[in-house]
Protein backbone atom coordinates (compact mmCIF):
# COMPACT_ATOMS: atom_id res chain seq x y z
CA UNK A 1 -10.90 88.07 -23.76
CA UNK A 2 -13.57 88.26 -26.12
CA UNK A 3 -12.99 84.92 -27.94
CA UNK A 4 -13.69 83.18 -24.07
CA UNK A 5 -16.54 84.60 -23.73
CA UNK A 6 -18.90 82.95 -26.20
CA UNK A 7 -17.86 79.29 -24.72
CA UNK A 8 -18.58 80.35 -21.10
CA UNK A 9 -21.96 81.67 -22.34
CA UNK A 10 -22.43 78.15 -23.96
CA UNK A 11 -21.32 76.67 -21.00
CA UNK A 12 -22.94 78.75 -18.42
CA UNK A 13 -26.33 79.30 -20.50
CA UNK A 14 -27.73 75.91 -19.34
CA UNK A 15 -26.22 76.13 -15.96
CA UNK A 16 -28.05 79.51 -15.35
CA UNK A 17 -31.32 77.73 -16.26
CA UNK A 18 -30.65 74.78 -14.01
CA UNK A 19 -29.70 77.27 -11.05
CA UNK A 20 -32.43 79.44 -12.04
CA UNK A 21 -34.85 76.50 -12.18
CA UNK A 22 -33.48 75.24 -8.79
CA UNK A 23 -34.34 79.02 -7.46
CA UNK A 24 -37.94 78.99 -8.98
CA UNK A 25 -38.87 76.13 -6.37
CA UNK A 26 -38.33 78.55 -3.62
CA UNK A 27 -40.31 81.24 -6.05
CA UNK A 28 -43.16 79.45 -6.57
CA UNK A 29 -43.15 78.13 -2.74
CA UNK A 30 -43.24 81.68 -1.92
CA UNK A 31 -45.78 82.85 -4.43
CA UNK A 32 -48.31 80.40 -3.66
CA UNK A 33 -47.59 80.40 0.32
CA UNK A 34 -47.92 84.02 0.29
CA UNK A 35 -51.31 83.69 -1.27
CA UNK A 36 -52.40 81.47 1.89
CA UNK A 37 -51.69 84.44 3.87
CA UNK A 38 -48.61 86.60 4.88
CA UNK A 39 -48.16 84.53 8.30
CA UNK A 40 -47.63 81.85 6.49
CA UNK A 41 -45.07 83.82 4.47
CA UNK A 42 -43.16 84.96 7.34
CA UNK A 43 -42.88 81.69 8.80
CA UNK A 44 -41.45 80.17 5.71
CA UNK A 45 -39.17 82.74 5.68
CA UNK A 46 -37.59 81.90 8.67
CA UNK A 47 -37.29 78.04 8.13
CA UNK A 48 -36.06 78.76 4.77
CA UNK A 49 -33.35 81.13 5.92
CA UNK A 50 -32.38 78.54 9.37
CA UNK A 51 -32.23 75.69 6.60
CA UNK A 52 -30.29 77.84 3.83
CA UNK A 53 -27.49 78.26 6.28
CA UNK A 54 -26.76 74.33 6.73
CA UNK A 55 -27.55 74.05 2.70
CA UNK A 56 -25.31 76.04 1.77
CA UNK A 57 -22.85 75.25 4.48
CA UNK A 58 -23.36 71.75 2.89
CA UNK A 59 -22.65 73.00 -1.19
CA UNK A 60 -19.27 73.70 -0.42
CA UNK A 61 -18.51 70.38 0.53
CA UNK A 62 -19.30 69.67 -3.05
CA UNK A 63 -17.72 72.07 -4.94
CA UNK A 64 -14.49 70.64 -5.23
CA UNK A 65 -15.56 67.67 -7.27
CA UNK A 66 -16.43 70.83 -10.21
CA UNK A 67 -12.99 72.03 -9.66
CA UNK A 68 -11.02 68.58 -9.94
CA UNK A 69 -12.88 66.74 -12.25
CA UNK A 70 -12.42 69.64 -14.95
CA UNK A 71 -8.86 69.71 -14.01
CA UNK A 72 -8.53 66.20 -14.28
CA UNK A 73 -10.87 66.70 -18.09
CA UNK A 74 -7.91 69.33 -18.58
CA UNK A 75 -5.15 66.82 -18.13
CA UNK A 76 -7.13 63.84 -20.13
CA UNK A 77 -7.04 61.78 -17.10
CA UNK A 78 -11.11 60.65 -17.00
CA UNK A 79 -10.85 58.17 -14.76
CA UNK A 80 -9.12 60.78 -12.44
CA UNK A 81 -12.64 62.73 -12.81
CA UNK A 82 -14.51 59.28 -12.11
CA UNK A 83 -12.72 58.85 -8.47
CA UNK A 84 -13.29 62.58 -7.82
CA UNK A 85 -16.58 61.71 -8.50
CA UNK A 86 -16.92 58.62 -6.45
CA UNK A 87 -15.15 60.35 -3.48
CA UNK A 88 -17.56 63.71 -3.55
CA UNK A 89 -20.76 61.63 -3.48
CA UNK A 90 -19.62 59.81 -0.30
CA UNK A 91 -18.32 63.24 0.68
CA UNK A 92 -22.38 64.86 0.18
CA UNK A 93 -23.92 61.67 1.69
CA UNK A 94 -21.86 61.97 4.88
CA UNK A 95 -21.91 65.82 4.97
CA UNK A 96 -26.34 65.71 4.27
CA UNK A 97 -26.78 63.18 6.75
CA UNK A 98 -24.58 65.24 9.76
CA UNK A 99 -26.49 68.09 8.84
CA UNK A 100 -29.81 66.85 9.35
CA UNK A 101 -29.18 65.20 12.49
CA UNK A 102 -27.86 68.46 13.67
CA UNK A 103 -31.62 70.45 12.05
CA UNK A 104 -33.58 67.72 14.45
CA UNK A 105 -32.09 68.53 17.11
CA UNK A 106 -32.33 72.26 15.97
CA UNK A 107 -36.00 71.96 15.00
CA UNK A 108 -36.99 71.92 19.63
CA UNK A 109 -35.09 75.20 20.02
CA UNK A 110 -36.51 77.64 17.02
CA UNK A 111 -37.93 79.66 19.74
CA UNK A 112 -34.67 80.95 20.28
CA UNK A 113 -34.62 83.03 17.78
CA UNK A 114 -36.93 85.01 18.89
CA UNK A 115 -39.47 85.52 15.47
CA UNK A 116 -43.20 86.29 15.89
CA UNK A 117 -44.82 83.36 17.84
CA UNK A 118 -47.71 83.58 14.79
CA UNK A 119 -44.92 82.02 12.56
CA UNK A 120 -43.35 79.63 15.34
CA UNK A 121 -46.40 78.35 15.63
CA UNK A 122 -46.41 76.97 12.15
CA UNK A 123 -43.08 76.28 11.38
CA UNK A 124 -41.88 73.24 12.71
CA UNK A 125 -43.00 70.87 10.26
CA UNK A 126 -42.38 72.66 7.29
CA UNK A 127 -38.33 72.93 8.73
CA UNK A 128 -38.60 69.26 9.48
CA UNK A 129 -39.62 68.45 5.92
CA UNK A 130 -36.84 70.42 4.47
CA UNK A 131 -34.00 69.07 6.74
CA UNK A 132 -34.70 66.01 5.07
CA UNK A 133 -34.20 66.92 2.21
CA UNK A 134 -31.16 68.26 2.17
CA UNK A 135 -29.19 64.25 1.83
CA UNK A 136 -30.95 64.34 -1.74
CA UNK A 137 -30.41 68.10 -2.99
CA UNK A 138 -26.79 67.34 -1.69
CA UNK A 139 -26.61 64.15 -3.87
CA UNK A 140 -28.13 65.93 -6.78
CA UNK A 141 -25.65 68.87 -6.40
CA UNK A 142 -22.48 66.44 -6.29
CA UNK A 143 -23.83 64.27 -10.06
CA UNK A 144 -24.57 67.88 -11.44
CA UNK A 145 -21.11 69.72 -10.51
CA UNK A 146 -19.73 66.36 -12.45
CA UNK A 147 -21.82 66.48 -15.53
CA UNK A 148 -20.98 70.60 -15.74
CA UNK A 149 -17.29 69.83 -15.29
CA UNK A 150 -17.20 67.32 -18.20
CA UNK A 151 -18.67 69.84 -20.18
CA UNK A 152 -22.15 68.15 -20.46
CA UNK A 153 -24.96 70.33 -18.74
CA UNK A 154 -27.92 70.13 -20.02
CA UNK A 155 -28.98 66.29 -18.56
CA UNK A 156 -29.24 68.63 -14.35
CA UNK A 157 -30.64 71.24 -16.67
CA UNK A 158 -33.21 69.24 -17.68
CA UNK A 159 -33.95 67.37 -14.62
CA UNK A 160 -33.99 70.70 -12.64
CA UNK A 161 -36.88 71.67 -15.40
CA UNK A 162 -38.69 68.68 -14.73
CA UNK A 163 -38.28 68.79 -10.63
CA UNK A 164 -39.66 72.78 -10.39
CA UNK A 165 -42.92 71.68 -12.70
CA UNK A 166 -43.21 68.48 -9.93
CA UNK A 167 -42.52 70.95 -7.51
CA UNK A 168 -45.49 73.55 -8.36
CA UNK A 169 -47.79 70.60 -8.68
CA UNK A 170 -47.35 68.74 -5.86
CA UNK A 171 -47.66 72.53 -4.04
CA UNK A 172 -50.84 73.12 -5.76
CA UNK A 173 -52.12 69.27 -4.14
CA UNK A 174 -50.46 69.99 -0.82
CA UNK A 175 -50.68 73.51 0.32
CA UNK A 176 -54.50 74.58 -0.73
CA UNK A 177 -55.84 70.76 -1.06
CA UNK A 178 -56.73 69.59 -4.41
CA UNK A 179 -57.11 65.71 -6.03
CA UNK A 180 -58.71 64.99 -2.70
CA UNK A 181 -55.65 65.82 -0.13
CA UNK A 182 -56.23 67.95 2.92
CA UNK A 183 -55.27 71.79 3.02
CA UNK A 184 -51.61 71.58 4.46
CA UNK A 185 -50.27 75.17 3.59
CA UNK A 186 -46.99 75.42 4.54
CA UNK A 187 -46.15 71.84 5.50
CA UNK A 188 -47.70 71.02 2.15
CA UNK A 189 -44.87 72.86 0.57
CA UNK A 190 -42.69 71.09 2.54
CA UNK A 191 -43.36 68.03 1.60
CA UNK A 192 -43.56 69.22 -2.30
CA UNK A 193 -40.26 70.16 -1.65
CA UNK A 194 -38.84 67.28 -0.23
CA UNK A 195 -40.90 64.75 -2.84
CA UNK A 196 -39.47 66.83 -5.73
CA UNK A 197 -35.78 66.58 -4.52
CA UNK A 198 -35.69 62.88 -4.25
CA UNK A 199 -36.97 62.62 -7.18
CA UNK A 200 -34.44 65.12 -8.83
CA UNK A 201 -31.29 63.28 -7.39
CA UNK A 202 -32.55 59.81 -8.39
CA UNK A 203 -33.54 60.55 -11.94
CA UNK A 204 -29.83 62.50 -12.39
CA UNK A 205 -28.40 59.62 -11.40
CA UNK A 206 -30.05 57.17 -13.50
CA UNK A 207 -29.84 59.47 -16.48
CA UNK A 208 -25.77 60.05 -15.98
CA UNK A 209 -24.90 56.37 -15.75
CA UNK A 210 -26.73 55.40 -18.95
CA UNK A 211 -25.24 58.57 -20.82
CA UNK A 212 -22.39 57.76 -23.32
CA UNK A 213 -21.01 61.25 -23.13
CA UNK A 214 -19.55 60.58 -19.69
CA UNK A 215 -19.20 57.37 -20.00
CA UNK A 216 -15.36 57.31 -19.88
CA UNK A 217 -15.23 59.08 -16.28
CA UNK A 218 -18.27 57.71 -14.20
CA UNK A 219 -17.71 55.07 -11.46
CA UNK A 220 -19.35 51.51 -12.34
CA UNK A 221 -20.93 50.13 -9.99
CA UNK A 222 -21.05 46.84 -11.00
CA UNK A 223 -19.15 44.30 -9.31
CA UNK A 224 -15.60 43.21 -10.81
CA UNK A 225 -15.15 46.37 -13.42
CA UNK A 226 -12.16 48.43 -12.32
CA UNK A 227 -12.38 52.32 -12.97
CA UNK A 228 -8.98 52.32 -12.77
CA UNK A 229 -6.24 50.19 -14.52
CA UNK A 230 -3.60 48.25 -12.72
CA UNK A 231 -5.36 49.41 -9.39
CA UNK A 232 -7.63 47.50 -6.63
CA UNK A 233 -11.32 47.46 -8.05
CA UNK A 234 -13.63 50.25 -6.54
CA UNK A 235 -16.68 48.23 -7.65
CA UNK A 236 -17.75 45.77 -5.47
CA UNK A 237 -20.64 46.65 -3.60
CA UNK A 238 -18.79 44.53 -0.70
CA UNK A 239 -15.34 46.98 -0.97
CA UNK A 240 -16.69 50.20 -2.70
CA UNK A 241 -16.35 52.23 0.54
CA UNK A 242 -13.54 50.22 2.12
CA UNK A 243 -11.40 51.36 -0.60
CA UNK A 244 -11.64 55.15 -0.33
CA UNK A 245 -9.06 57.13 -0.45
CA UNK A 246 -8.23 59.19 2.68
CA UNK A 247 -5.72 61.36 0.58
CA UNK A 248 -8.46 61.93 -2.30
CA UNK A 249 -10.66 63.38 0.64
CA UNK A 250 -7.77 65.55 1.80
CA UNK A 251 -7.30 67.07 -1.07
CA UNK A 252 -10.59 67.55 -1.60
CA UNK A 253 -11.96 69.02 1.77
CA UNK A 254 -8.40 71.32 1.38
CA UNK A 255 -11.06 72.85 -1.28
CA UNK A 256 -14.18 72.13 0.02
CA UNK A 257 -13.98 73.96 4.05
CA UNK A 258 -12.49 77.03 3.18
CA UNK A 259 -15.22 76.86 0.01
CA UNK A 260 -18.11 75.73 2.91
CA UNK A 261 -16.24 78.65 5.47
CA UNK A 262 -16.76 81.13 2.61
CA UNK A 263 -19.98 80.17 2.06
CA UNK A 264 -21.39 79.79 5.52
CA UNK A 265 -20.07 83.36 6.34
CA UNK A 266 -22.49 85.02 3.53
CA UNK A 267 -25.16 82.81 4.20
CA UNK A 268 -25.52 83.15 7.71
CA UNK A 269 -25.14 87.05 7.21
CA UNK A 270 -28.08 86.81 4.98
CA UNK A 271 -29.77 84.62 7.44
CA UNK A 272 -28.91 86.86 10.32
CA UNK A 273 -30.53 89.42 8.78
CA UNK A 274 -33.66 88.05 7.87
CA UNK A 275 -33.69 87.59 12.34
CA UNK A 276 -33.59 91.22 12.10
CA UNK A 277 -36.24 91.58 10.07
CA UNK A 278 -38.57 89.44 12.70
CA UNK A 279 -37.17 91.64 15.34
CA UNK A 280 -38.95 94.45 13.76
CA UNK A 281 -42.35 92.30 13.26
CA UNK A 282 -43.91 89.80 10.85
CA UNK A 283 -44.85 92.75 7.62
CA UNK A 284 -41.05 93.53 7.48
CA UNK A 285 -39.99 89.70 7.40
CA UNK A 286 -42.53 89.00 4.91
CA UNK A 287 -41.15 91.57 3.01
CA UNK A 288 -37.66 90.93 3.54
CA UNK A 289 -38.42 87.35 1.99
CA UNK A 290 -40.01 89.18 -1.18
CA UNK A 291 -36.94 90.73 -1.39
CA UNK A 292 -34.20 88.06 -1.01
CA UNK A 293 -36.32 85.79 -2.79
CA UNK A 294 -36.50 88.11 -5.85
CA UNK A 295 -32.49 88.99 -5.59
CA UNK A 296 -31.44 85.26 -5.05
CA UNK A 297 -33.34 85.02 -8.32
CA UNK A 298 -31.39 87.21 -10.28
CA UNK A 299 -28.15 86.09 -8.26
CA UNK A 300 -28.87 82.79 -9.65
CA UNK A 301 -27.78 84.09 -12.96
CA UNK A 302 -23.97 85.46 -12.30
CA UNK A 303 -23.91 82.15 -10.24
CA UNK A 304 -24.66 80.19 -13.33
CA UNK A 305 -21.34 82.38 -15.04
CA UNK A 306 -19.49 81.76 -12.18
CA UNK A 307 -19.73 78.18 -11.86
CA UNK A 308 -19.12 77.88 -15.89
CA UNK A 309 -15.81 80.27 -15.89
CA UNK A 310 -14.63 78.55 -12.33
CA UNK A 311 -14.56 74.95 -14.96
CA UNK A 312 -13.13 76.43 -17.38
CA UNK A 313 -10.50 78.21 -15.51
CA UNK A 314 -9.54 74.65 -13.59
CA UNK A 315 -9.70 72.82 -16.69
CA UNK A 316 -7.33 75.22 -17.92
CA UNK A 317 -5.10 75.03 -14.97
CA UNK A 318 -5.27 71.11 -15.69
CA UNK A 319 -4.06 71.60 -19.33
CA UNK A 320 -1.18 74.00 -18.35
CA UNK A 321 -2.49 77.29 -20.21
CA UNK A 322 -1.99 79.79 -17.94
CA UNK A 323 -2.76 82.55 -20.53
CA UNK A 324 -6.00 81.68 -20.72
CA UNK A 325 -6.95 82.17 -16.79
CA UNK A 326 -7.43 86.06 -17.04
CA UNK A 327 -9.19 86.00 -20.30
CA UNK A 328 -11.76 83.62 -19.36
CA UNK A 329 -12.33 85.25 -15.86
CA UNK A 330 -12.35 88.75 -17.27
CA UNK A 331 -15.21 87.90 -20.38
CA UNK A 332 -16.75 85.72 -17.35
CA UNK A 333 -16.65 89.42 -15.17
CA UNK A 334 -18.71 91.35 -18.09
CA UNK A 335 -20.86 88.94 -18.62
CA UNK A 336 -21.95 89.09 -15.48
CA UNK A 337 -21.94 92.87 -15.40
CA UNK A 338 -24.43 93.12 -18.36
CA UNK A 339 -26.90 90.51 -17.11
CA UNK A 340 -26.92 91.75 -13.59
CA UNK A 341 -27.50 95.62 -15.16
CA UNK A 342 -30.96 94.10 -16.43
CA UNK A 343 -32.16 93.13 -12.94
CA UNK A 344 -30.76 96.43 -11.36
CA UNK A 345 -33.51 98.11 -13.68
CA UNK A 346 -36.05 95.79 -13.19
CA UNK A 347 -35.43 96.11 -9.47
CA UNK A 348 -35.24 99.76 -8.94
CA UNK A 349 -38.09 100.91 -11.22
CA UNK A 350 -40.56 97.94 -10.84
CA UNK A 351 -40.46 97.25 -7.33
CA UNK A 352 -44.27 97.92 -6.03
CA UNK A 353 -45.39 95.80 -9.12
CA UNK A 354 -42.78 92.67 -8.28
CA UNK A 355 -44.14 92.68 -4.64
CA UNK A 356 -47.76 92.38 -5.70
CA UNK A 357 -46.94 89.39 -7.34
CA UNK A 358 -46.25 87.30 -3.96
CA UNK A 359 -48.69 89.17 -1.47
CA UNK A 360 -52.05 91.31 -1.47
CA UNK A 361 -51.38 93.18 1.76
CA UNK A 362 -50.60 96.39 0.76
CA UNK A 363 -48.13 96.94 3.97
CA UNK A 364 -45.83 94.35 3.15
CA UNK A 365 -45.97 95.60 -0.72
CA UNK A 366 -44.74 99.12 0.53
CA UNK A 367 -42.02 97.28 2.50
CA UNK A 368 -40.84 95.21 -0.17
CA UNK A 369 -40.60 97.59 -2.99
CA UNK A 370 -38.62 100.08 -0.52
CA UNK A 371 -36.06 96.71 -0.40
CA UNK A 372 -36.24 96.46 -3.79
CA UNK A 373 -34.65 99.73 -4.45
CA UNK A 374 -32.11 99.18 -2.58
CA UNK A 375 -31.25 95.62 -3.90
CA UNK A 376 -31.24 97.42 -7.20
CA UNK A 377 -28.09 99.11 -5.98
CA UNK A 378 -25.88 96.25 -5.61
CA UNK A 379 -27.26 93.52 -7.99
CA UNK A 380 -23.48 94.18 -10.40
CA UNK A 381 -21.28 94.21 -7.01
CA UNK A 382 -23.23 91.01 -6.27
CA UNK A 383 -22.03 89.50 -9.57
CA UNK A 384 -18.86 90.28 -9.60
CA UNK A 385 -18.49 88.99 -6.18
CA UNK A 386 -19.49 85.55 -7.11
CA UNK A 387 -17.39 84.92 -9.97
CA UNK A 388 -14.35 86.62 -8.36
CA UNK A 389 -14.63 83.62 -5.57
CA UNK A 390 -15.14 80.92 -8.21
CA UNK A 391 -12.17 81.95 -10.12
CA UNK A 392 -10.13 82.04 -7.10
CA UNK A 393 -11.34 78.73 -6.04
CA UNK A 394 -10.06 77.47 -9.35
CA UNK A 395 -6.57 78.64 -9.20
CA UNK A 396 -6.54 77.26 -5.79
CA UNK A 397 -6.38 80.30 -3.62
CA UNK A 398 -9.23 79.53 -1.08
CA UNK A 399 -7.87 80.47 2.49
CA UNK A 400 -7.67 84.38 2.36
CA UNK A 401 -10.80 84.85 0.23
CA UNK A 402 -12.86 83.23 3.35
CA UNK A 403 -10.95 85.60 5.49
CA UNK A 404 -12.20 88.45 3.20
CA UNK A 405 -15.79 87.37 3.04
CA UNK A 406 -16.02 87.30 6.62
CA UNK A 407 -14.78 90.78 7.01
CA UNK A 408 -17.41 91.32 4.30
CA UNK A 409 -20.46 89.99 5.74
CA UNK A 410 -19.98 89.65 9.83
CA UNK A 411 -17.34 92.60 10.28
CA UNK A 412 -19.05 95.02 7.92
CA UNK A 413 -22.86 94.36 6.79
CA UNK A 414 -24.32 92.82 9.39
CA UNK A 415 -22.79 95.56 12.03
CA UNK A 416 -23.66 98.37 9.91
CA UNK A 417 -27.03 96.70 9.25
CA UNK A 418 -27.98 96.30 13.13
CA UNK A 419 -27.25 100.00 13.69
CA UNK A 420 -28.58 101.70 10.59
CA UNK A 421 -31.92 99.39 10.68
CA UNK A 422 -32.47 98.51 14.13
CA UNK A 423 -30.70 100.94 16.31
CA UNK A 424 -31.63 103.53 13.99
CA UNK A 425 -34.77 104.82 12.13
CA UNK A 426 -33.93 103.04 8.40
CA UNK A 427 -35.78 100.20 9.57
CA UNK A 428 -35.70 97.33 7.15
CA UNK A 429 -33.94 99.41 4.13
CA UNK A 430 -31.28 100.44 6.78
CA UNK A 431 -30.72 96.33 7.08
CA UNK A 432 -30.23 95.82 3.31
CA UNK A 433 -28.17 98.64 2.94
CA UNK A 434 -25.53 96.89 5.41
CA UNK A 435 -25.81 94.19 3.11
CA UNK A 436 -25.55 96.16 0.34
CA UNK A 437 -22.13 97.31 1.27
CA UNK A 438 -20.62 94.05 2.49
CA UNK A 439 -21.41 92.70 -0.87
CA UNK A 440 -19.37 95.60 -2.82
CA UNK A 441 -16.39 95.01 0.01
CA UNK A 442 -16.07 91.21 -1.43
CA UNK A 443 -16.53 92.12 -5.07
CA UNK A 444 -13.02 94.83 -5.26
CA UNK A 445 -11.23 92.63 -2.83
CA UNK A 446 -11.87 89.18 -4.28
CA UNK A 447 -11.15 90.57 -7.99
CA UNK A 448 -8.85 92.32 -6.73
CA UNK A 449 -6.66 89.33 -5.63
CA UNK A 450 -7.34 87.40 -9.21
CA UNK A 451 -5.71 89.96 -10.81
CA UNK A 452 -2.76 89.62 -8.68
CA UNK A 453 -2.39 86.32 -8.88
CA UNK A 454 -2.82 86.35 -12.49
CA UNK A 455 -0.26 88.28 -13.21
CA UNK A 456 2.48 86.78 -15.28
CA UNK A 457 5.43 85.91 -13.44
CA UNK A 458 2.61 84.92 -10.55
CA UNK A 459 2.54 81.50 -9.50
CA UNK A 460 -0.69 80.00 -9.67
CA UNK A 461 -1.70 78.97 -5.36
C-alpha cells in the first residue's frame, strides 16, 4: 500500500490544483460579490446551486472517457484512448448543449422556488450567463479527463491557473466597473465566468493537439490521416461525425448515467438544501453559500485523489494486475484522510474568521461560522466518500453505488435535514447536520463494497 501512494500523490498533486483552481472561480466570485452586498450574495447562491445541479449532472457524462482511456493506456492500445477521446467530446458537446436549452427554458420559472424576491430580482442574468457556459466547461472537462488519464496533468493544471487569474480580472472590470465598463455586480461575474471558460476550453485544446506527449492517442483532425489502422478514416471534416460509433457510446454512457445518476443525486441534495436555506430568509442563504463554498473548497482536494487513484485503478484493470486495485485505493483512502483532517481543524476552530473573509454583516458571519462547525464534522467522511465512488467506477461497479447515494442524500439527509432545520428549532445547522450524516452513510457503504469486490477470488464487475 505504501509504495502506491507516492505515484497517486504525483498524479493527483496537479489534479488537486487544477480542481482547486477550478473551485477558486466560484471563491473569488463569492468573495468579491459578497463585498457588493449580501443580496447579491444570496442571489448568486441560488443560481449557482440551480446551475451546479445540470453541471454536475453534465460531468458524469464525461467521466468515462478518464476511466477508458487509462484502461486502454493500461492495455497499450493509444489509439483505443484517441476514439474514447473523440467519442466523449461529441458525448460533452451534445450533453452541454441539451442542458442549456433545458436552463432557458428554466431561467422564466425561478420564481418557483420560492427564494427571497430581493435575490429573484437579480438573478436572471447572472443564471443566463452561466447556462452558457456550461458547452465550454463541459468541453474543457472532457480534453482534461484525457490528458489526466494519459498520465500528463499539468497542461489543464496550468490552463485552470491561467483561467481563475482571467477570471478575478475580468470580475474586478465587470462587477464594481473599472477600465471604463459599467458597474454590473452580479451579471458582471457572470459574464467573467462565462469569458474565462471559453477561453479555458479553447486554449486546452490547442495546447493538447500540439503536445508530443499525447501525441500517439489524440484524434487528428486533419483530413485523410487515419487514427486507426486498417479502419475507415475518422478525419475528414466531411465524415468525422458520420463515422461514430454507436457501440463506443454504449459502452460509454453504460459508465457515464449511472456516474451522472450518482452525481445528480448528491448534487441536487446539496442544491435542495441551499432552497431550505432561502426558506428560512436571505442571512441564512448567504451563509449557507459561505459555507458550501468553503467545504467544496476543501472537497476539491480528496476529489483531486480520487480522480488520480480512479486512473490508476482502471489503468490497472487494463494491464491485468489485479493486486494492485486494493493497494492503490487503500494509500488513495489515507491520503485523503490526512488532507481532509487539516480542513476539519481549520473549519471547526476558525470559523468566525473564514466568514469575515466573504461578508461584513455580522449576522450572516454568526450564521456561517455556526455551519462551519458542523462541516468540520464530516470533512474525512466526505473524502472517503469520493474516492470510494471513483474506485468503484473503475472496477466497473456503477449501478448499486447510485442506488446507495440516493439512499444517502434524498432518503436520509435531506429528510433528516427538513425536520431537524426547518420543522425544528436547529435552523440552518439542523440542515447541515442532515447533510452531514448522508455523507458518512455513502462513505462505509461505498468502501464498504470495494473491499468486497476486491477481495481475491472476487471478480472484478
Amino acid at each position: 500500500m505504501l509504495r502506491e501512494i507516492r505515484p497517486t500523490l504525483t498524479l493527483a498533486l496537479p489534479i488537486m490544483v487544477g480542481q482547486v483552481s477550478q473551485m477558486l472561480m466560484g471563491v473569488l466570485d463569492s468573495l468579491m460579490i459578497g463585498h457588493a452586498g449580501t443580496v447579491p450574495l444570496a442571489a448568486s447562491s441560488f443560481g449557482s446551486n440551480v446551475f451546479n445541479v445540470f453541471y454536475v449532472l453534465a460531468i458524469g457524462f464525461t467521466v468515462p472517457v478518464a476511466i477508458f482511456v487509462a484502461r486502454s493506456r493500461g492495455a497499450q492500445q493509444p489509439r483505443e484512448a484517441a476514439e474514447y477521446l473523440r467519442h466523449g467530446l461529441v458525448l460533452a458537446l451534445a450533453v452541454g448543449v441539451v442542458e442549456t436549452v433545458v436552463m432557458l427554458a428554466l431561467s422564466t420559472q425561478l420564481a418557483r422556488f420560492g427564494q427571497p424576491a430581493e435575490a429573484l430580482a437579480i438573478v436572471k442574468p447572472f443564471f443566463l450567463l452561466t447556462a452558457f457556459s456550461l458547452t465550454p466547461v463541459l468541453i474543457y472537462l472532457a480534453l482534461r479527463q484525457f490528458a489526466e488519464a494519459m498520465g500528463h496533468p499539468w497542461a489543464p493544471m496550468a490552463i485552470m491557473l491561467s483561467s481563475v487569474g482571467l477570471n478575478a480580472a475580468l470580475n474586478w472590470v465587470f462587477i464594481f466597473g473599472h477600465l471604463g465598463a459599467p458597474a454590473l455586480g452580479l451579471t458582471g461575474a457572470g459574464i467573467a465566468t462565462l469569458i474565462s471558460r471559453v477561453v479555458g476550453a479553447v486554449g486546452l485544446f490547442s495546447w493538447l493537439r500540439r503536445d508530443p506527449a499525447v501525441r500517439a492517442a489524440w484524434p487528428s483532425f486533419v483530413p485523410g490521416r487515419g487514427t486507426s489502422e486498417g479502419g475507415p478514416s475518422v478525419n475528414s471534416r466531411a465524415g468525422w461525425m458520420a463515422r461514430l460509433s454507436a457501440s463506443r457510446f454504449r459502452e460509454m454512457l453504460q459508465v457515464g448515467l449511472p456516474a451522472a445518476g450518482m452525481l445528480l443525486f448528491e448534487s441536487t441534495a446539496f442544491a435542495f438544501s441551499s432552497f431550505m436555506m432561502g426558506w428560512l430568509g436571505a442571512v441564512p442563504l448567504a451563509a449557507h453559500q459561505i459555507g458550501i463554498t468553503c467545504a467544496s473548497l476543501a472537497f476539491m482536494f480528496p476529489l483531486g485523489i480520487s480522480m488520480a487513484a480512479g486512473m490508476r485503478v482502471s489503468h490497472a484493470v487494463g494491464a491485468d494486475e489485479r493486486g494492485r486495485l486494493r493497494p492503490i485505493a487503500f494509500g488513495a483512502l489515507g491520503l485523503g484522510l490526512a488532507v481532509m483532517a487539516w480542513f476539519a481543524l481549520a473549519f471547526g476552530f476558525g470559523g468566525h474568521a473564514i466568514a469575515a473573509w466573504f461578508v461584513r454583516d455580522p449576522a450572516v458571519i454568526a450564521v456561517a461560522a455556526q455551519v462551519l462547525v458542523v462541516a468540520a464534522l464530516f470533512q474525512m467522511v466526505d473524502g472517503l466518500q469520493v474516492i470510494g465512488a471513483a474506485v468503484l467506477r473503475a472496477i466497473g461497479d456503477v449501478k448499486m453505488p447510485t442506488l446507495i447515494t440516493f439512499v444517502a442524500y434524498w432518503v436520509l439527509a435531506l429528510p433528516l435535514g427538513y425536520v431537524l432545520g426547518i420543522r425544528g428549532s436547529l435552523g440552518s445547522v439542523g440542515v447541515w447536520i442532515g447533510i452531514a450524516s448522508g455523507l458518512a452513510f455513502a462513505a462505509v457503504f461505498l468502501n464498504v463494497r470495494f473491499v468486497r469486490f476486491t477481495r481475491p477470488k472476487a471478480p472484478v464487475v
